[in-house]
Protein backbone atom coordinates (compact mmCIF):
# COMPACT_ATOMS: atom_id res chain seq x y z
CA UNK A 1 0.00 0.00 0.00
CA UNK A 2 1.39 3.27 -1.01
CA UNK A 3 -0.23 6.59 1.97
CA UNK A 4 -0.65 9.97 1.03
CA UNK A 5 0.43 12.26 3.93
CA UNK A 6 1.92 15.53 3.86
CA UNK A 7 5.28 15.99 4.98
CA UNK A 8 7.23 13.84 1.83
CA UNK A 9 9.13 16.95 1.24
CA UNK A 10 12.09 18.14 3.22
CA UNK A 11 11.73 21.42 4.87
CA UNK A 12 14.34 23.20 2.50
CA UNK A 13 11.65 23.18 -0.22
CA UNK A 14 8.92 24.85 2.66
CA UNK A 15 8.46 28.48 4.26
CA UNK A 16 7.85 29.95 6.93
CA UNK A 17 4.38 32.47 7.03
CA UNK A 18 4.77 35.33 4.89
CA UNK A 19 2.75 37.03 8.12
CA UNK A 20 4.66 36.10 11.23
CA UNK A 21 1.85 35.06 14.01
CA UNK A 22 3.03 35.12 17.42
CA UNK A 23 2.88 31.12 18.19
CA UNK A 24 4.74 31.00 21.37
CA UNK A 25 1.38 31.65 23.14
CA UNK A 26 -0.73 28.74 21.49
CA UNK A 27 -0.94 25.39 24.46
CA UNK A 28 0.87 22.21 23.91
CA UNK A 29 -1.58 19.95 22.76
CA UNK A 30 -3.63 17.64 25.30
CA UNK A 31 -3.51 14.23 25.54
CA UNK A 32 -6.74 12.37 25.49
CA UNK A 33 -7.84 8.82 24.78
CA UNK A 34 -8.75 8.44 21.05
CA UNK A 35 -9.64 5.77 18.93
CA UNK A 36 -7.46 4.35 16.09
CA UNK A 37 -7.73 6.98 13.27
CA UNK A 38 -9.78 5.23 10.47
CA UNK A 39 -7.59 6.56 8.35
CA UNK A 40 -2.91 6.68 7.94
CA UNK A 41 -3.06 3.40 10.14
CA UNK A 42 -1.98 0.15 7.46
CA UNK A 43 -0.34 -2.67 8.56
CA UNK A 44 2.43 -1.08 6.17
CA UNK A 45 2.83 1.31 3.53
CA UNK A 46 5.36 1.82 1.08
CA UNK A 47 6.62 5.61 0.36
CA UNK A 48 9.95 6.10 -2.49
CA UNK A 49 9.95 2.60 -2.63
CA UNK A 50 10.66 1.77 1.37
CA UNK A 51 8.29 -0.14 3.62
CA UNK A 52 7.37 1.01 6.70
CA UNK A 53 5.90 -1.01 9.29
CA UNK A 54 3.27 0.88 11.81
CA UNK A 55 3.18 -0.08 15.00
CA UNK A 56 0.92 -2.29 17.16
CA UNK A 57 1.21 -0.24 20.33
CA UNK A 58 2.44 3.12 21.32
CA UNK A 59 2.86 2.81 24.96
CA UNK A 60 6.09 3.16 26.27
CA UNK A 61 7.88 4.52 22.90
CA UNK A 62 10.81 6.93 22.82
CA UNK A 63 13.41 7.64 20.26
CA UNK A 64 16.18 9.59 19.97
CA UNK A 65 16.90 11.27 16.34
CA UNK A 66 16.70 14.60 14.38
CA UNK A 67 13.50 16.37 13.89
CA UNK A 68 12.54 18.33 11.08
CA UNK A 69 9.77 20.98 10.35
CA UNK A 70 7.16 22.26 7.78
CA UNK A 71 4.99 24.79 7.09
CA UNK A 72 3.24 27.30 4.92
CA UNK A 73 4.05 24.82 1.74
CA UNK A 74 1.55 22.04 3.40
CA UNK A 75 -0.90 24.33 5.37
CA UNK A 76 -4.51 23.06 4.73
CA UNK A 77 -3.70 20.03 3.18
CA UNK A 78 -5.22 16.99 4.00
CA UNK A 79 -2.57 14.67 6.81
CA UNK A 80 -2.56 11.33 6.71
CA UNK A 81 -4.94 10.60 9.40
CA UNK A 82 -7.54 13.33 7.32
CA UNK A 83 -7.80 15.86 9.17
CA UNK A 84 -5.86 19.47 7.52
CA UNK A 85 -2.63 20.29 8.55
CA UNK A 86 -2.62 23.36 10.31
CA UNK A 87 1.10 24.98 11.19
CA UNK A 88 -0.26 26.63 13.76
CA UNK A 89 -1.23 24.05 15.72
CA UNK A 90 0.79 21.98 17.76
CA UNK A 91 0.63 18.71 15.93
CA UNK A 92 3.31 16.41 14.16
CA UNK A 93 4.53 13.57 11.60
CA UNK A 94 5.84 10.50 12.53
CA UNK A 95 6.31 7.26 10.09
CA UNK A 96 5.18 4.31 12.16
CA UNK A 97 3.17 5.40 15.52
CA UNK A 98 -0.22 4.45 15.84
CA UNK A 99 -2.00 7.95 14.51
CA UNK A 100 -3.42 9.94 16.68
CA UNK A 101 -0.57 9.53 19.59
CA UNK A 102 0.62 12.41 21.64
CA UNK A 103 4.07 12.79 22.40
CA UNK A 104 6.86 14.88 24.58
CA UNK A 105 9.21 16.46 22.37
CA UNK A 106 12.90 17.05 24.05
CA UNK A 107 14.81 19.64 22.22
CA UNK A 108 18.22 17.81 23.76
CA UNK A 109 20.32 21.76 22.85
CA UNK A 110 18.93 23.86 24.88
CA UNK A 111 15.87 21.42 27.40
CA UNK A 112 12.78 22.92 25.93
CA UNK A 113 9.79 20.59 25.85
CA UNK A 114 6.20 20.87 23.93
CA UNK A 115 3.36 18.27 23.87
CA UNK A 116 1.97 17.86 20.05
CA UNK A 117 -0.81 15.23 18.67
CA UNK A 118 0.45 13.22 16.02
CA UNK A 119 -1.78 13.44 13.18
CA UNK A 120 0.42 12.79 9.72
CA UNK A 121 3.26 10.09 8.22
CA UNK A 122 6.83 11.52 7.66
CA UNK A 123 9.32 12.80 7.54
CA UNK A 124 10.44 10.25 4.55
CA UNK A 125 14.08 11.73 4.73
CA UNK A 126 16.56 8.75 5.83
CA UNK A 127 17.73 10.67 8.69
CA UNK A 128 14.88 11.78 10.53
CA UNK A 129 12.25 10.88 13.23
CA UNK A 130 9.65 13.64 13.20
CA UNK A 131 7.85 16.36 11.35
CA UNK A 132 7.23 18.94 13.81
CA UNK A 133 4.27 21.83 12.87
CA UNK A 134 5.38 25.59 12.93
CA UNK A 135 4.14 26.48 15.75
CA UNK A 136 5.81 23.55 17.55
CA UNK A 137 9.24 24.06 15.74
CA UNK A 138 8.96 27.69 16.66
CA UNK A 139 7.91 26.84 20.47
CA UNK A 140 11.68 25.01 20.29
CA UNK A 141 13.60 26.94 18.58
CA UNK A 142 13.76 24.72 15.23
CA UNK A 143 12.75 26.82 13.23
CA UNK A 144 16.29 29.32 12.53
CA UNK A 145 18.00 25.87 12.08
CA UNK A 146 15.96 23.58 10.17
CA UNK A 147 16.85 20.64 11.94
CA UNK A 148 17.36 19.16 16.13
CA UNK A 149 18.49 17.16 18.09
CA UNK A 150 15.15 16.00 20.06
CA UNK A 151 14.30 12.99 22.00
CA UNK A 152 10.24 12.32 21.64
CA UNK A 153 8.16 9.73 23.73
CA UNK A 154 4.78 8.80 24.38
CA UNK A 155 2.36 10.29 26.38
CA UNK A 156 -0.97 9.79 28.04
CA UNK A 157 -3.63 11.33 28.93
CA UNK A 158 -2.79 13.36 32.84
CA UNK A 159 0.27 13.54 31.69
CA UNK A 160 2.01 16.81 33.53
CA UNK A 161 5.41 18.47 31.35
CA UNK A 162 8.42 19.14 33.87
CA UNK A 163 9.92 22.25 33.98
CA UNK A 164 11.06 23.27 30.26
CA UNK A 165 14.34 24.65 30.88
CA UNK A 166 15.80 21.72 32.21
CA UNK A 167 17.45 19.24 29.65
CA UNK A 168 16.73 15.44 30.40
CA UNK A 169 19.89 14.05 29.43
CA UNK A 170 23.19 13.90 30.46
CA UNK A 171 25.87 13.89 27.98
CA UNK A 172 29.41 12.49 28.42
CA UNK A 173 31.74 14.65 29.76
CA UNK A 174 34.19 14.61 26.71
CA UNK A 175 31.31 15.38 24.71
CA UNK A 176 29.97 19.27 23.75
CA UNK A 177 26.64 19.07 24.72
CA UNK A 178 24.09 18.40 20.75
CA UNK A 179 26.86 16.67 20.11
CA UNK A 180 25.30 13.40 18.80
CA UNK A 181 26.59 9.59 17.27
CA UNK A 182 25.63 7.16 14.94
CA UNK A 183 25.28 3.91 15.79
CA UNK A 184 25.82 1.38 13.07
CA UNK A 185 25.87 -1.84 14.98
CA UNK A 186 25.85 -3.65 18.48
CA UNK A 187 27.96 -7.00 18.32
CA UNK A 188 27.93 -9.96 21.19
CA UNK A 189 31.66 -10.71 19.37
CA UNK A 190 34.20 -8.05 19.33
CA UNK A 191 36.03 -9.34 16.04
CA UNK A 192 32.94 -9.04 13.98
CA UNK A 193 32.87 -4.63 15.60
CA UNK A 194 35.98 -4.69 15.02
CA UNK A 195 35.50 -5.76 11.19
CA UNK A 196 32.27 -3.07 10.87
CA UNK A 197 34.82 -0.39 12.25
CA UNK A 198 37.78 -1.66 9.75
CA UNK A 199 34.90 -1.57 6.28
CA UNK A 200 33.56 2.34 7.62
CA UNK A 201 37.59 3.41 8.09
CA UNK A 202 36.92 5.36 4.99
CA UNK A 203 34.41 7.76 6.78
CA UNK A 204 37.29 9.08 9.05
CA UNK A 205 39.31 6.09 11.43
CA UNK A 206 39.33 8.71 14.50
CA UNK A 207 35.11 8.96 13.79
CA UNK A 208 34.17 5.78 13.54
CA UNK A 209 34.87 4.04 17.04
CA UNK A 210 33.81 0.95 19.21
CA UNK A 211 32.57 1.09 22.94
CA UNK A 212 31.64 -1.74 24.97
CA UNK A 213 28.64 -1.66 27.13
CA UNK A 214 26.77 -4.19 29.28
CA UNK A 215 23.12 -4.66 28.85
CA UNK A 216 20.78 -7.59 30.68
CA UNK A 217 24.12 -8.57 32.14
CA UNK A 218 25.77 -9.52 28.23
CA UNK A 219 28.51 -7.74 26.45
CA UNK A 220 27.95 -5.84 23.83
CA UNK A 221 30.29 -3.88 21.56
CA UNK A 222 28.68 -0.79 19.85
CA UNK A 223 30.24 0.43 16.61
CA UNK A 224 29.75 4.65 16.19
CA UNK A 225 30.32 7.08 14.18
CA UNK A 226 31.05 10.40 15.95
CA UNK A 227 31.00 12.56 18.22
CA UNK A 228 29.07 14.51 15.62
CA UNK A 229 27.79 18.43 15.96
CA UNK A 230 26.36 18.80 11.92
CA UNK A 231 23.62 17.78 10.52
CA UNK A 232 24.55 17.96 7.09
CA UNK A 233 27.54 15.96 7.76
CA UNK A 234 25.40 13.47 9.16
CA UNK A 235 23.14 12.98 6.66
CA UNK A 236 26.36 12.49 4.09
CA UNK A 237 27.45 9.87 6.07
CA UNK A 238 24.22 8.23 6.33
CA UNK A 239 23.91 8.23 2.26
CA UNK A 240 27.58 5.91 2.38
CA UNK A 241 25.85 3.89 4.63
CA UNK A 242 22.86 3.17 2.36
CA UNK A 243 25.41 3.24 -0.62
CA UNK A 244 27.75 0.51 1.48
CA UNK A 245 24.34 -1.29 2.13
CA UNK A 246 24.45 -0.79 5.86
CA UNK A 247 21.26 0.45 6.46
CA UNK A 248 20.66 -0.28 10.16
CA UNK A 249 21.83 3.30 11.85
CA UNK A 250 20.25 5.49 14.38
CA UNK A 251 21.08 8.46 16.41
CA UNK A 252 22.22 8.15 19.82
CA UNK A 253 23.42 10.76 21.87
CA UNK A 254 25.45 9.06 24.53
């Protein structure tokens, strides 16, 4: 099945309003039980030739990844789920959550938080999570950049925000903080890392790196690329990824 949505653009193609409206004062969106949309929820879909799966339940969910906006070039049009896209609403696109969901969205550079209903599928750019609305781009300062560095979960109806100026996570000490990693693999068997890190040498042999964590008491060896502060750079190296068929990579940011 191939689903219509709105967001299959990237937001270099999109604009801001040619009025600026003052969106800092519009609420985070509620949360409040819903039934399945009847419509944006397949067991899959395929968009530019990739399947995506949705998801079976939305409880619990959280990601970490780069968020994107749009705007003005998709106001009005019908989302995936059918209602219109309105930028000035606090709302969002996401490729494989149940639709509608409401999430917490962590801007992980500078702590701020909003609350936003998703409603659409996207962003269908390889190296982002979410779609976030004007007004909810704006609300974390998205907007100047383009692109974040945001951590999203799950919420539920009662859910209370914390305070918004406090960042929720903790980044390495030897780290700036938005600096972020990609992480191409986890390996039980350090010579099979340590072959990963020897094929991606290319990309840079002081960026690509293994670190060994433990997890349900088992060893694991986690090859990343990184620390990394650009976006753009990112995304290149993502593309050599796809090119070098390695396409299991996500952001992590410690």
């Amino acid at each position: 099945m191939t689903l219509a949505g709105c967001s299959y653009v990237t937001v270099e193609r999109d604009s801001v309003p040619t009025k600026p409206v003052d969106v800092l004062s519009v609420p985070d969106a509620v949360p409040k039980w819903e039934t399945r949309s009847k419509y944006g929820n397949p067991k899959s879909y395929v968009v530019f030739g990739k399947r995506y799966n949705v998801m079976n339940d939305n409880r619990g969910f959280s990601q970490q990844g780069i968020a994107s906006w749009y705007g003005k070039k998709f106001h009005g049009k019908r989302t995936s789920s059918g209602e219109s896209y309105d930028m000035y609403a606090m709302t969002a696109a996401h490729k494989t959550l149940i639709l509608p969901a409401y999430i917490e969205v962590t801007n992980l550079r500078n702590g701020k938080k909003v609350v936003v209903k998703v409603n659409d599928r996207g962003p269908f750019h390889e190296n982002r999570i979410i779609d976030l609305s004007y007004a909810a781009a704006t609300k974390l300062d998205v907007v100047a950049k383009g692109t974040a560095l945001v951590k999203i979960r799950v919420v539920q109806p009662g859910y209370a925000s914390a305070k918004r100026s406090t960042p929720v996570e903790t980044i390495s000490p030897e780290y700036s903080p938005g600096d972020f990693f990609i992480q191409v693999g986890a390996f039980s068997e350090l010579d099979n890392a340590e072959s990963l890190r020897r094929k991606l040498n290319f990309i840079g042999n002081t960026l690509v790196k293994i670190s060994q964590v433990m997890i349900d008491n088992r060893t694991l060896y986690r090859v990343r690329i990184g620390p990394l502060s650009d976006v753009g750079i990112a995304d290149k190296i993502v593309q050599q990824l796809i090119q070098l068929d390695e396409p299991e990579h996500h952001i992590v940011v410690n």
